[in-house]
N, C-alpha and C. Protein backbone atom coordinates (compact mmCIF):
# COMPACT_ATOMS: atom_id res chain seq x y z
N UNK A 1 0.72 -11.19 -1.93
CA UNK A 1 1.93 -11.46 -1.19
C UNK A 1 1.87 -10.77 0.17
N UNK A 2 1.25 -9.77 -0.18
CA UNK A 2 1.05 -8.70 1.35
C UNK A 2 0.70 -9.79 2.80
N UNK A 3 -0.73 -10.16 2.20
CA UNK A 3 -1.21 -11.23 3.23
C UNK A 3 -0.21 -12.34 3.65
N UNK A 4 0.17 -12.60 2.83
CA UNK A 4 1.48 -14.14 3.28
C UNK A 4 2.47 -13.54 3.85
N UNK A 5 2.97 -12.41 3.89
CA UNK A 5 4.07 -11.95 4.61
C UNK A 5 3.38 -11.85 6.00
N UNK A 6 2.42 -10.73 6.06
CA UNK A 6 2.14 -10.56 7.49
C UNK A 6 1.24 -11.61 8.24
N UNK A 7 1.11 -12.65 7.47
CA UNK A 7 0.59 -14.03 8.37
C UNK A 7 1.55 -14.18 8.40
N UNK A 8 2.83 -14.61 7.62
CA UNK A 8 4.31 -15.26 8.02
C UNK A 8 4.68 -14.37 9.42
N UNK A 9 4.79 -13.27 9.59
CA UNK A 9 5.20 -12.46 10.61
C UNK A 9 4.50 -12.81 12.00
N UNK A 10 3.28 -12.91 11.49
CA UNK A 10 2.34 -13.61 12.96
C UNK A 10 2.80 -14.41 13.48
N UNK A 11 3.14 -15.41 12.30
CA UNK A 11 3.41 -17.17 12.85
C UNK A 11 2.88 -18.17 11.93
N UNK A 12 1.99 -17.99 11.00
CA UNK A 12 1.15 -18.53 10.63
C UNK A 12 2.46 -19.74 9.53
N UNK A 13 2.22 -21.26 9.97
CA UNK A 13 3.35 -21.58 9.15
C UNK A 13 2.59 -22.53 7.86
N UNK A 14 1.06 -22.27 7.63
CA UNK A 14 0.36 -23.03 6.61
C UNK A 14 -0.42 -22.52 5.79
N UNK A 15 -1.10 -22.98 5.10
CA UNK A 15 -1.77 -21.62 3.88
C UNK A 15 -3.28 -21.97 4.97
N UNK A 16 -3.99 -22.79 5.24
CA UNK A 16 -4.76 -22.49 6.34
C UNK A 16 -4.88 -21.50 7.59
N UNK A 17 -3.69 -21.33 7.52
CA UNK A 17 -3.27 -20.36 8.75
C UNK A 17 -3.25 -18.84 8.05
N UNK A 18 -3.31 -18.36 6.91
CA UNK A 18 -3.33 -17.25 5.99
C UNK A 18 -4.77 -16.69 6.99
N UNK A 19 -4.20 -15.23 6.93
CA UNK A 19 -5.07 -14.45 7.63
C UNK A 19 -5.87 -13.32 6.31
N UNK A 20 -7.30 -13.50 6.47
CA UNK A 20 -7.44 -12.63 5.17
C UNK A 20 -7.33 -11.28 5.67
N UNK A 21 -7.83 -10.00 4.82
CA UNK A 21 -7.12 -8.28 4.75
C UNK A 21 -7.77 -7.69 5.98
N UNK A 22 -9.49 -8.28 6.21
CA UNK A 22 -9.83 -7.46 6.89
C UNK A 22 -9.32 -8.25 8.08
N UNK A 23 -8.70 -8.93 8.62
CA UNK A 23 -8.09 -9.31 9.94
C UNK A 23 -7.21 -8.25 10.59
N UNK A 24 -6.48 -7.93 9.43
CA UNK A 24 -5.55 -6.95 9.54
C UNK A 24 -6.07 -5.45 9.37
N UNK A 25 -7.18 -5.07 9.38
CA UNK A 25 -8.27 -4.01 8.82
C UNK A 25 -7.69 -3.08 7.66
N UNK A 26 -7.59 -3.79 6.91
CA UNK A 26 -7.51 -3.41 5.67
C UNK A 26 -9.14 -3.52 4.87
N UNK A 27 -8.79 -2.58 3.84
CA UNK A 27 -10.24 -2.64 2.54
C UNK A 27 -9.60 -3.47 1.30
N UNK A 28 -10.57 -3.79 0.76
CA UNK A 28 -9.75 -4.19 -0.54
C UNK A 28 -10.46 -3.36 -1.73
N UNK A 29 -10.02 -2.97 -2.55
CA UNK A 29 -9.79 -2.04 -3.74
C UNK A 29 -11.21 -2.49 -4.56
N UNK A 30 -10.82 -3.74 -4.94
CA UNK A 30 -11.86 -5.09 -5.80
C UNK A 30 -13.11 -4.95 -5.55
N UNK A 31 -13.56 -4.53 -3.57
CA UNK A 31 -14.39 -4.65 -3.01
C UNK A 31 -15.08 -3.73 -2.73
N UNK A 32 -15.07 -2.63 -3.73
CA UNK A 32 -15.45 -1.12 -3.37
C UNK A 32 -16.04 -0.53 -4.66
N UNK A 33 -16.79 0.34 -4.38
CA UNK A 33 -17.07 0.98 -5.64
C UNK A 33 -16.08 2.59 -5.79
N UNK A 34 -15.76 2.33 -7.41
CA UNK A 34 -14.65 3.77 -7.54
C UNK A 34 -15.70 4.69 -7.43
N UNK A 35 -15.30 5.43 -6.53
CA UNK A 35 -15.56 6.91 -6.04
C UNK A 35 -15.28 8.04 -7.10
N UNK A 36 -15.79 9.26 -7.23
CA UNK A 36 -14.96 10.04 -8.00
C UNK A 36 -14.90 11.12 -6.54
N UNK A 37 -14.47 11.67 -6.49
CA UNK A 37 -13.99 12.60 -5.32
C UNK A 37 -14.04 14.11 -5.62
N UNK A 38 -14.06 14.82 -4.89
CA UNK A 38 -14.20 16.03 -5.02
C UNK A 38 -13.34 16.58 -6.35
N UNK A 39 -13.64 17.42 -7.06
CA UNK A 39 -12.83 18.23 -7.82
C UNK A 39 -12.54 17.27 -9.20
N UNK A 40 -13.41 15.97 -8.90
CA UNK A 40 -13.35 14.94 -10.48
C UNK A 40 -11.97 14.03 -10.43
N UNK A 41 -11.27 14.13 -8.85
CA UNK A 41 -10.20 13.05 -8.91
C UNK A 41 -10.74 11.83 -8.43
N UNK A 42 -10.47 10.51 -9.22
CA UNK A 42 -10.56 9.58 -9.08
C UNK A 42 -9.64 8.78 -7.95
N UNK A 43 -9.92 7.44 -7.52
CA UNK A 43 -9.08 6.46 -6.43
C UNK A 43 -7.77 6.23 -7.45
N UNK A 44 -6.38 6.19 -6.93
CA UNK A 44 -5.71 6.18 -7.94
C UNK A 44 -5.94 4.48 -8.54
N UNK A 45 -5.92 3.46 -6.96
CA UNK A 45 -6.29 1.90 -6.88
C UNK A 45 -6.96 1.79 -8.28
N UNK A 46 -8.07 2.31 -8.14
CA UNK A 46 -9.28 1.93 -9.41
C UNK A 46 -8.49 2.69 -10.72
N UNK A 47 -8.03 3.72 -10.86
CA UNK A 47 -6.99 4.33 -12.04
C UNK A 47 -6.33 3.09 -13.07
N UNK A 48 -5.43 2.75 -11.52
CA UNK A 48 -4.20 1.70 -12.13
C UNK A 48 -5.34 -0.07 -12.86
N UNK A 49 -6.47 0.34 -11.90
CA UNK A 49 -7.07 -1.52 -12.34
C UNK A 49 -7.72 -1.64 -14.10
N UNK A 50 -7.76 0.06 -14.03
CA UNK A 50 -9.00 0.34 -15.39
C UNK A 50 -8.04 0.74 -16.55
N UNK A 51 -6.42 0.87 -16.14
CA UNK A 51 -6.07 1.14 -17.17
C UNK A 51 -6.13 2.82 -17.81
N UNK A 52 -6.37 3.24 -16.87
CA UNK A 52 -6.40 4.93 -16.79
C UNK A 52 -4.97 5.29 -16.54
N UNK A 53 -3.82 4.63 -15.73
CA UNK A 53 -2.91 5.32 -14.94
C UNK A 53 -2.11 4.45 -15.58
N UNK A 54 -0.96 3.99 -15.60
CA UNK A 54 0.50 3.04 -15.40
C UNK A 54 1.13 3.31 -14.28
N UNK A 55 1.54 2.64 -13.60
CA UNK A 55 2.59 2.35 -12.77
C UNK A 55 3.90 1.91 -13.89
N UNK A 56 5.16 3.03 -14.40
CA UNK A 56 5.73 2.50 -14.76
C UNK A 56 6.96 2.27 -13.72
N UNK A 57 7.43 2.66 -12.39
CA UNK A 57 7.92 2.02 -11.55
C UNK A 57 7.64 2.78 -10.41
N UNK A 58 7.99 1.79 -9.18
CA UNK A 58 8.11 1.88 -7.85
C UNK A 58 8.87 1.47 -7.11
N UNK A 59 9.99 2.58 -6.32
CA UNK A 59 10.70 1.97 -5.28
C UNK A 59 10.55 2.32 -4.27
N UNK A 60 10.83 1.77 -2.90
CA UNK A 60 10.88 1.92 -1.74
C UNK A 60 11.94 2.45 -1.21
N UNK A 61 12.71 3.08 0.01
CA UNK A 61 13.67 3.75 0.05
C UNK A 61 13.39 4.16 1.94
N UNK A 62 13.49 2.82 2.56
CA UNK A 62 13.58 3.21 4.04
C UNK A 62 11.83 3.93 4.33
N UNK A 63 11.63 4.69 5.28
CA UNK A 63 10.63 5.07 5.32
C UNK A 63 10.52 6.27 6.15
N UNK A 64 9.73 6.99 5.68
CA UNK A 64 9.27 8.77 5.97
C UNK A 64 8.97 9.68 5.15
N UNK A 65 9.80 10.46 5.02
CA UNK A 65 9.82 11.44 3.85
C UNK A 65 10.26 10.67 2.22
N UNK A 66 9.56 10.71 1.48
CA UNK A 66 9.78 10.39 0.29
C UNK A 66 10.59 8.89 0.23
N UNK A 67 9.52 8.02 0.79
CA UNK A 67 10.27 6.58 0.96
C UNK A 67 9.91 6.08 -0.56
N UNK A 68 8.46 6.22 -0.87
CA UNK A 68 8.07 5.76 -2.17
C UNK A 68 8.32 6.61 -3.78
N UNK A 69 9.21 5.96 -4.12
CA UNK A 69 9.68 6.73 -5.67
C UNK A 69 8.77 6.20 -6.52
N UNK A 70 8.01 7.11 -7.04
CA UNK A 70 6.98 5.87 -8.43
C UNK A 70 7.17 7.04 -9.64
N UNK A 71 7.16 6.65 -10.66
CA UNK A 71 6.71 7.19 -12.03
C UNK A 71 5.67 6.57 -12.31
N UNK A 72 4.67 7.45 -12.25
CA UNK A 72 3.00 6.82 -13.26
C UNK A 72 2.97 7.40 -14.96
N UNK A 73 2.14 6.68 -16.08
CA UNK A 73 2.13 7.57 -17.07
C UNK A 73 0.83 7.87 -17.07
N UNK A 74 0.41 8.39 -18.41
CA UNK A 74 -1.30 8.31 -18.33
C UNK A 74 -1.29 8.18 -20.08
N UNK A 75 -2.11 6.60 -20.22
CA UNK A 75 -1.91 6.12 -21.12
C UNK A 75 -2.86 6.30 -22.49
N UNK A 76 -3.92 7.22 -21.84
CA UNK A 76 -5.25 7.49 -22.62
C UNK A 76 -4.98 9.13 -23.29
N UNK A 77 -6.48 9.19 -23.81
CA UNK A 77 -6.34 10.38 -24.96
C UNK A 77 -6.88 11.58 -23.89
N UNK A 78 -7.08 11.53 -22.13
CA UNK A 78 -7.58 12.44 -21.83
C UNK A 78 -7.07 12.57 -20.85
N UNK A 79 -7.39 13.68 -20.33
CA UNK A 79 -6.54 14.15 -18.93
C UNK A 79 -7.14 12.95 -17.93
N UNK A 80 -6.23 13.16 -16.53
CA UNK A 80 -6.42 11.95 -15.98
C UNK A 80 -6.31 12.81 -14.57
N UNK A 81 -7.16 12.69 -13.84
CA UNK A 81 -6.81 13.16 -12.19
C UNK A 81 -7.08 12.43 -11.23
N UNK A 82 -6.17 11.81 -10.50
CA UNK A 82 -6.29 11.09 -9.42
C UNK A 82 -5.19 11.88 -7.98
N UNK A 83 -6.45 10.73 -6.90
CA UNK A 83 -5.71 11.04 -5.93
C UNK A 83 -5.50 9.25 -4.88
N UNK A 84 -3.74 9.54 -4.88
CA UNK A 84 -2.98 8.57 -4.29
C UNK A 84 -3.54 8.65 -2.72
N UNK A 85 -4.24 7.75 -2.37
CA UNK A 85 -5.11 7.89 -1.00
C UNK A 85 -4.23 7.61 0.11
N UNK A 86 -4.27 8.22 1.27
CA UNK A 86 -3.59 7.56 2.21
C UNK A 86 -3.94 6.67 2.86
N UNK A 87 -3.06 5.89 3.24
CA UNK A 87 -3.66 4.34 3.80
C UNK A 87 -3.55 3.27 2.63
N UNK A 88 -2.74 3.60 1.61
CA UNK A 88 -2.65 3.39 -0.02
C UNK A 88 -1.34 2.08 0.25
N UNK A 89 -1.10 1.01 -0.01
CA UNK A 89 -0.40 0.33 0.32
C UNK A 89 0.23 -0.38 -1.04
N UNK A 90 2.38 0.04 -0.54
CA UNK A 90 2.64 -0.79 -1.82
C UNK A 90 3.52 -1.65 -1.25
N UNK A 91 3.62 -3.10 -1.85
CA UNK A 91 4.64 -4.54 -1.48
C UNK A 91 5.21 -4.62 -2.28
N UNK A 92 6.49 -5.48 -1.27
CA UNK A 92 7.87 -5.63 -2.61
C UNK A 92 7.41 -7.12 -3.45
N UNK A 93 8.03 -6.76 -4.38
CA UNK A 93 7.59 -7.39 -5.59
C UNK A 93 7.87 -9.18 -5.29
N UNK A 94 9.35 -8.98 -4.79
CA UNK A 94 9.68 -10.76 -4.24
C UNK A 94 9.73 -10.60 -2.93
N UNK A 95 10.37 -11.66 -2.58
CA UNK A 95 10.29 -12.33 -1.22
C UNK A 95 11.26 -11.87 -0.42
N UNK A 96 11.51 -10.49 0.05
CA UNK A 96 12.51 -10.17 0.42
C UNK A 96 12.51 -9.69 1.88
N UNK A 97 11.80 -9.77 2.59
CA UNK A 97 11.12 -9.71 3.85
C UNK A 97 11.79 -7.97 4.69
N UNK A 98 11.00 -7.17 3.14
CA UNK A 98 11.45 -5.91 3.96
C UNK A 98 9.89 -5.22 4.22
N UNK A 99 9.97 -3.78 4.81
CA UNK A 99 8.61 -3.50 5.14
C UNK A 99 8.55 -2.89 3.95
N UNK A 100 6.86 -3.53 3.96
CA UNK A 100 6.14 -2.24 2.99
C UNK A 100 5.24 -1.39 3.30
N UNK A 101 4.88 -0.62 2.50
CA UNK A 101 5.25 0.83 2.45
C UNK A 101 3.65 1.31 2.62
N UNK A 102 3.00 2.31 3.61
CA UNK A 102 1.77 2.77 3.40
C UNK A 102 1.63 4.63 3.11
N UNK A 103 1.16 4.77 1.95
CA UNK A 103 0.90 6.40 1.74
C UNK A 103 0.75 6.80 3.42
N UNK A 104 1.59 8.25 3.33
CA UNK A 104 0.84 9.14 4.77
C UNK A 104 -0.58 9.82 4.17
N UNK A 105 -0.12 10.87 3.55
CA UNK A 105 -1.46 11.45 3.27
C UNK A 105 -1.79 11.38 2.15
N UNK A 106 -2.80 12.20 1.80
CA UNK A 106 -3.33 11.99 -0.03
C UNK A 106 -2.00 13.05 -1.46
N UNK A 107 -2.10 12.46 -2.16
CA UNK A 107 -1.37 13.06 -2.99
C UNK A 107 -2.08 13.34 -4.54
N UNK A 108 -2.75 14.09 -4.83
CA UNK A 108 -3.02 14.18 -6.02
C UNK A 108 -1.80 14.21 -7.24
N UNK A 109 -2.67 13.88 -8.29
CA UNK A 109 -1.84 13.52 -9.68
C UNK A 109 -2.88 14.45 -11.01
N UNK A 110 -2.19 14.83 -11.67
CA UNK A 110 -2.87 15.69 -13.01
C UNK A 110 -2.21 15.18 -14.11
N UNK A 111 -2.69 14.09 -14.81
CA UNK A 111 -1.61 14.31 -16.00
C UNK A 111 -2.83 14.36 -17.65
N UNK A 112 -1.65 15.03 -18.44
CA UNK A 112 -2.15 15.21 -19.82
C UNK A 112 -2.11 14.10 -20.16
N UNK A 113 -2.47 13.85 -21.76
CA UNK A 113 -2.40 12.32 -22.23
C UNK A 113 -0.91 11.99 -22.30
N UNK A 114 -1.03 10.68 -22.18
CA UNK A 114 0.66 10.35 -22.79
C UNK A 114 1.48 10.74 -21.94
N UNK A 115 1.70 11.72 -20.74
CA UNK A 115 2.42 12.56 -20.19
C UNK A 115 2.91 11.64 -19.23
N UNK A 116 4.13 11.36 -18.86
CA UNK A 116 4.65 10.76 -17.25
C UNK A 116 5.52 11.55 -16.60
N UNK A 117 4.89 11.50 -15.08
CA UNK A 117 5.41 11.76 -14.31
C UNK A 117 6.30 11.18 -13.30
N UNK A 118 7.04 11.16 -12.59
CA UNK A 118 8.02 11.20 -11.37
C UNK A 118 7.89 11.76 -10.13
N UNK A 119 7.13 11.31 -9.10
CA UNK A 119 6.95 11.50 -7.82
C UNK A 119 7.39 10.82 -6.47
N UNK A 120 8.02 11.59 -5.47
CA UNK A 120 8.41 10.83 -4.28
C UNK A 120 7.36 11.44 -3.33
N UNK A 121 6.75 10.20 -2.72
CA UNK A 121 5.75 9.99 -1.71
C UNK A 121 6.04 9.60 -0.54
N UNK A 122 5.59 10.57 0.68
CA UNK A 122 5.86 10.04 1.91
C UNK A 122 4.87 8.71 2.71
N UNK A 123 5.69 8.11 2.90
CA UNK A 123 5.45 6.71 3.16
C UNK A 123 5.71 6.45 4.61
N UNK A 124 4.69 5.57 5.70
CA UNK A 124 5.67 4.80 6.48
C UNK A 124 5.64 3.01 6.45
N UNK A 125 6.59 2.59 7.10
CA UNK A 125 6.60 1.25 6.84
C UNK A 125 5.69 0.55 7.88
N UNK A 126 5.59 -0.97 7.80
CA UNK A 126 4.00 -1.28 8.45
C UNK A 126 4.74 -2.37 9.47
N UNK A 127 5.79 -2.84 9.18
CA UNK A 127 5.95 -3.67 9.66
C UNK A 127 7.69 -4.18 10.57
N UNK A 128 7.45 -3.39 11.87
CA UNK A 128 8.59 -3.15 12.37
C UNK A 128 9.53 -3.89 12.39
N UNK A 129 9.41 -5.52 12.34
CA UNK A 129 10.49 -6.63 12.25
C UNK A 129 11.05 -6.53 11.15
N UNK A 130 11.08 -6.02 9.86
CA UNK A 130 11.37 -6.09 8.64
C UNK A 130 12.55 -4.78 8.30
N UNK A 131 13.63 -5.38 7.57
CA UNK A 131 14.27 -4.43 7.64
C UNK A 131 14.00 -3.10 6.80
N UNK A 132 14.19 -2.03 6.18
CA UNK A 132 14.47 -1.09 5.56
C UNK A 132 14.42 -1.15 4.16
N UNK A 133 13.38 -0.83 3.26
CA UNK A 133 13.75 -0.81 1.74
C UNK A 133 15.00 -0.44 1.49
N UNK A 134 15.59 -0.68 0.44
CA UNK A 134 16.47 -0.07 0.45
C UNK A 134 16.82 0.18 -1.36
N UNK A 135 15.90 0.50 -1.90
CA UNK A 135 15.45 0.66 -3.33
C UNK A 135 15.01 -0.62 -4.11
N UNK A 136 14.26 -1.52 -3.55
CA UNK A 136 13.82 -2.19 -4.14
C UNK A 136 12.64 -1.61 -4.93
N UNK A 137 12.35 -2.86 -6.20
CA UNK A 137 10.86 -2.41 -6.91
C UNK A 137 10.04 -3.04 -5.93
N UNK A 138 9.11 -1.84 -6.16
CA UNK A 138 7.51 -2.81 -5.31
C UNK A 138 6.36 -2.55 -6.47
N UNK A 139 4.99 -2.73 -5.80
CA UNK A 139 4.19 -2.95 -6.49
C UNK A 139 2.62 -2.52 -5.67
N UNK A 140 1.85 -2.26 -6.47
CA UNK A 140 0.76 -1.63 -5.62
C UNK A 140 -0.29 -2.68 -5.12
N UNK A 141 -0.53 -2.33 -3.97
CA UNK A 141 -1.61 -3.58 -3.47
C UNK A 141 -3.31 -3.09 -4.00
N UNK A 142 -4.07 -4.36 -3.37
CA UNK A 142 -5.33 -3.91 -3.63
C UNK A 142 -5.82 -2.99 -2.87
N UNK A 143 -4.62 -2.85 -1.49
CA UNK A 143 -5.67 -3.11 -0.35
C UNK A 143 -4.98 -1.37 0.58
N UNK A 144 -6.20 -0.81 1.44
CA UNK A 144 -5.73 0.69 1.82
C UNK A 144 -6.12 0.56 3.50
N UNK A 145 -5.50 0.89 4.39
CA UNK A 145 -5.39 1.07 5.69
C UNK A 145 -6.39 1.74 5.93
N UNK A 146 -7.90 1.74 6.44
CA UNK A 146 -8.96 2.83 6.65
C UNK A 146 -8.76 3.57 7.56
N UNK A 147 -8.08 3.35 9.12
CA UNK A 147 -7.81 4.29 10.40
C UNK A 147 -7.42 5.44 10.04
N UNK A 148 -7.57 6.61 9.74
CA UNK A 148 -6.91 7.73 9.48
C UNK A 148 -6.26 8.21 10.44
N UNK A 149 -6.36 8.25 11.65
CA UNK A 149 -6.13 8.33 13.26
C UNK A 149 -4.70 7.75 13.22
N UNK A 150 -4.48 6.42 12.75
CA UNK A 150 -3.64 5.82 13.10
C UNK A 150 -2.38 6.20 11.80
N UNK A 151 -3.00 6.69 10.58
CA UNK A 151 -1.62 6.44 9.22
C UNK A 151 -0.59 7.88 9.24
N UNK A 152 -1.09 8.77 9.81
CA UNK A 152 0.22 9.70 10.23
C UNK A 152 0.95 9.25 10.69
N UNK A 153 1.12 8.75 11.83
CA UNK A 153 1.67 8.19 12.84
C UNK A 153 2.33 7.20 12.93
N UNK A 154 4.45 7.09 12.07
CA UNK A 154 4.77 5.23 12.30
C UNK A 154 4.62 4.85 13.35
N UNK A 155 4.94 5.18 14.75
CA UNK A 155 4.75 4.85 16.32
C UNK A 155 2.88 3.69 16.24
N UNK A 156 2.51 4.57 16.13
CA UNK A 156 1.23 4.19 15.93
C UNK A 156 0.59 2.72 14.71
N UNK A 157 1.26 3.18 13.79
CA UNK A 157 1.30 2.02 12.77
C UNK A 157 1.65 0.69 12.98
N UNK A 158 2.96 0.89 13.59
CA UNK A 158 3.96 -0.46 14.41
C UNK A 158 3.17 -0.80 15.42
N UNK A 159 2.39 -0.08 16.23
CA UNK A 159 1.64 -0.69 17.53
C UNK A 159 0.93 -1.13 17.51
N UNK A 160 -0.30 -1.07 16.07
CA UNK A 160 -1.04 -1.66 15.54
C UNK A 160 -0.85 -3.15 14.86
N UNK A 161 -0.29 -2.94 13.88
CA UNK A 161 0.50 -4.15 13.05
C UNK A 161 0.94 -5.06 14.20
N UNK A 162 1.92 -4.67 15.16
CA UNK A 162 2.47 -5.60 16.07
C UNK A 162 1.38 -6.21 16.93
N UNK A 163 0.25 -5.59 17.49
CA UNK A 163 -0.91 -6.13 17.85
C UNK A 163 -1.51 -7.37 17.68
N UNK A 164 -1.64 -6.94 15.94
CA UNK A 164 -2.59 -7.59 15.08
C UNK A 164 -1.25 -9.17 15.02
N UNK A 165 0.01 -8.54 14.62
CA UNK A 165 1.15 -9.76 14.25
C UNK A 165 1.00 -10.80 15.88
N UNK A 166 0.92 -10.37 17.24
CA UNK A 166 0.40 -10.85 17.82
C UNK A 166 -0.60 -12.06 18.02
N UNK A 167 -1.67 -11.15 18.05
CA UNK A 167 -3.22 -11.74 17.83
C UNK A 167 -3.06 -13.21 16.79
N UNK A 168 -2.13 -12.71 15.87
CA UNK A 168 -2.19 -14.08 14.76
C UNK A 168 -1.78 -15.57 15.57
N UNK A 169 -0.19 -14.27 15.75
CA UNK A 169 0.59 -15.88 16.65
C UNK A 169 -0.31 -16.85 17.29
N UNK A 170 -1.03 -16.24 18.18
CA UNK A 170 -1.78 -16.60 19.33
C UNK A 170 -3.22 -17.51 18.60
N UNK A 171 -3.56 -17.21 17.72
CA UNK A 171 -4.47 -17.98 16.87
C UNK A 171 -4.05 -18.89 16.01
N UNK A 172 -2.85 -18.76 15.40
CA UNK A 172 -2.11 -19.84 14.79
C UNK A 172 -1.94 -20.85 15.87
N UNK A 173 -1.51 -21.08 16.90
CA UNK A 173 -0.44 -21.68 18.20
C UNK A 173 -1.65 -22.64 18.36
N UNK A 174 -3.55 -22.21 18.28
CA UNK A 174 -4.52 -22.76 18.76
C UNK A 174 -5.05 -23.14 17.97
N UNK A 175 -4.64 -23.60 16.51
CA UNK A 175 -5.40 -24.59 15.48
C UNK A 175 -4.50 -25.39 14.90
């Protein structure tokens, strides 16, 4: 859905006109090999695909400080350590044309078996035309923002995105 929104935002008014992730320089999750990372924490992305993690919810909540509310569990017989990457991207679940949400920095996770937790994550939003979560559920994408330069920074985020939402228009308008 990620992709169809921010081609919709471009301009794009056909599924031909769909812009794929790396247009937008995004990675995709699918397209990577899971890493284990320093200290034995895993990508949380690859966590949630393998069935290591749950997402038992996620809301959005405007954007900055603790925009993203999620409870994860950990559904296995062993400890579980991941880290929520920044550049980590989550979309609202329907069609509600608000922004979604990109991790700022990394957030590690420790859990025992069985154990769930409750965490608010600072987030900014990607997409300045869009209004404000405003506790909706979302949902985790495949896909993670690589610029590190640029994901502190909403000023920076919006100037990007709006670029790129640009660039589309302008390529949509010419096919």
């Amino acid at each position: 859905m990620l992709l169809a929104h921010f081609s919709y935002v471009g301009g794009a008014m056909s599924a031909d006109q769909l812009k794929r992730h790396d247009f937008f320089d995004l990675s995709c999750a699918k397209e990577s090999d899971p890493q284990e990372r320093r200290g034995g924490y895993v990508d949380f992305q690859h966590a949630v695909a393998r069935g290591h993690l749950n997402i038992q919810s996620a809301q959005g909540y405007s954007f900055g400080k603790n925009a993203l509310h999620l409870t994860v569990q950990n559904p296995s017989k062993a400890m579980v350590r991941v880290v929520l990457a920044s550049g980590t991207i989550f979309e609202h679940i329907d069609w509600v044309h608000r922004q979604n949400l990109m991790v700022i920095s990394d957030v590690k996770i420790e859990l025992w078996p069985n154990q769930q937790h409750a965490l608010k994550v600072d987030a900014h939003c990607m997409n300045l035309s869009c209004s404000c979560s405003e506790g909706e559920s979302m949902r985790l994408t495949d896909f993670c923002f690589q610029q590190k330069s640029i994901v502190a920074h909403q000023g920076k985020i919006w100037e990007f995105f709006n670029a790129k939402f640009a660039k589309c228009r302008k390529s949509c308008k010419s096919d």
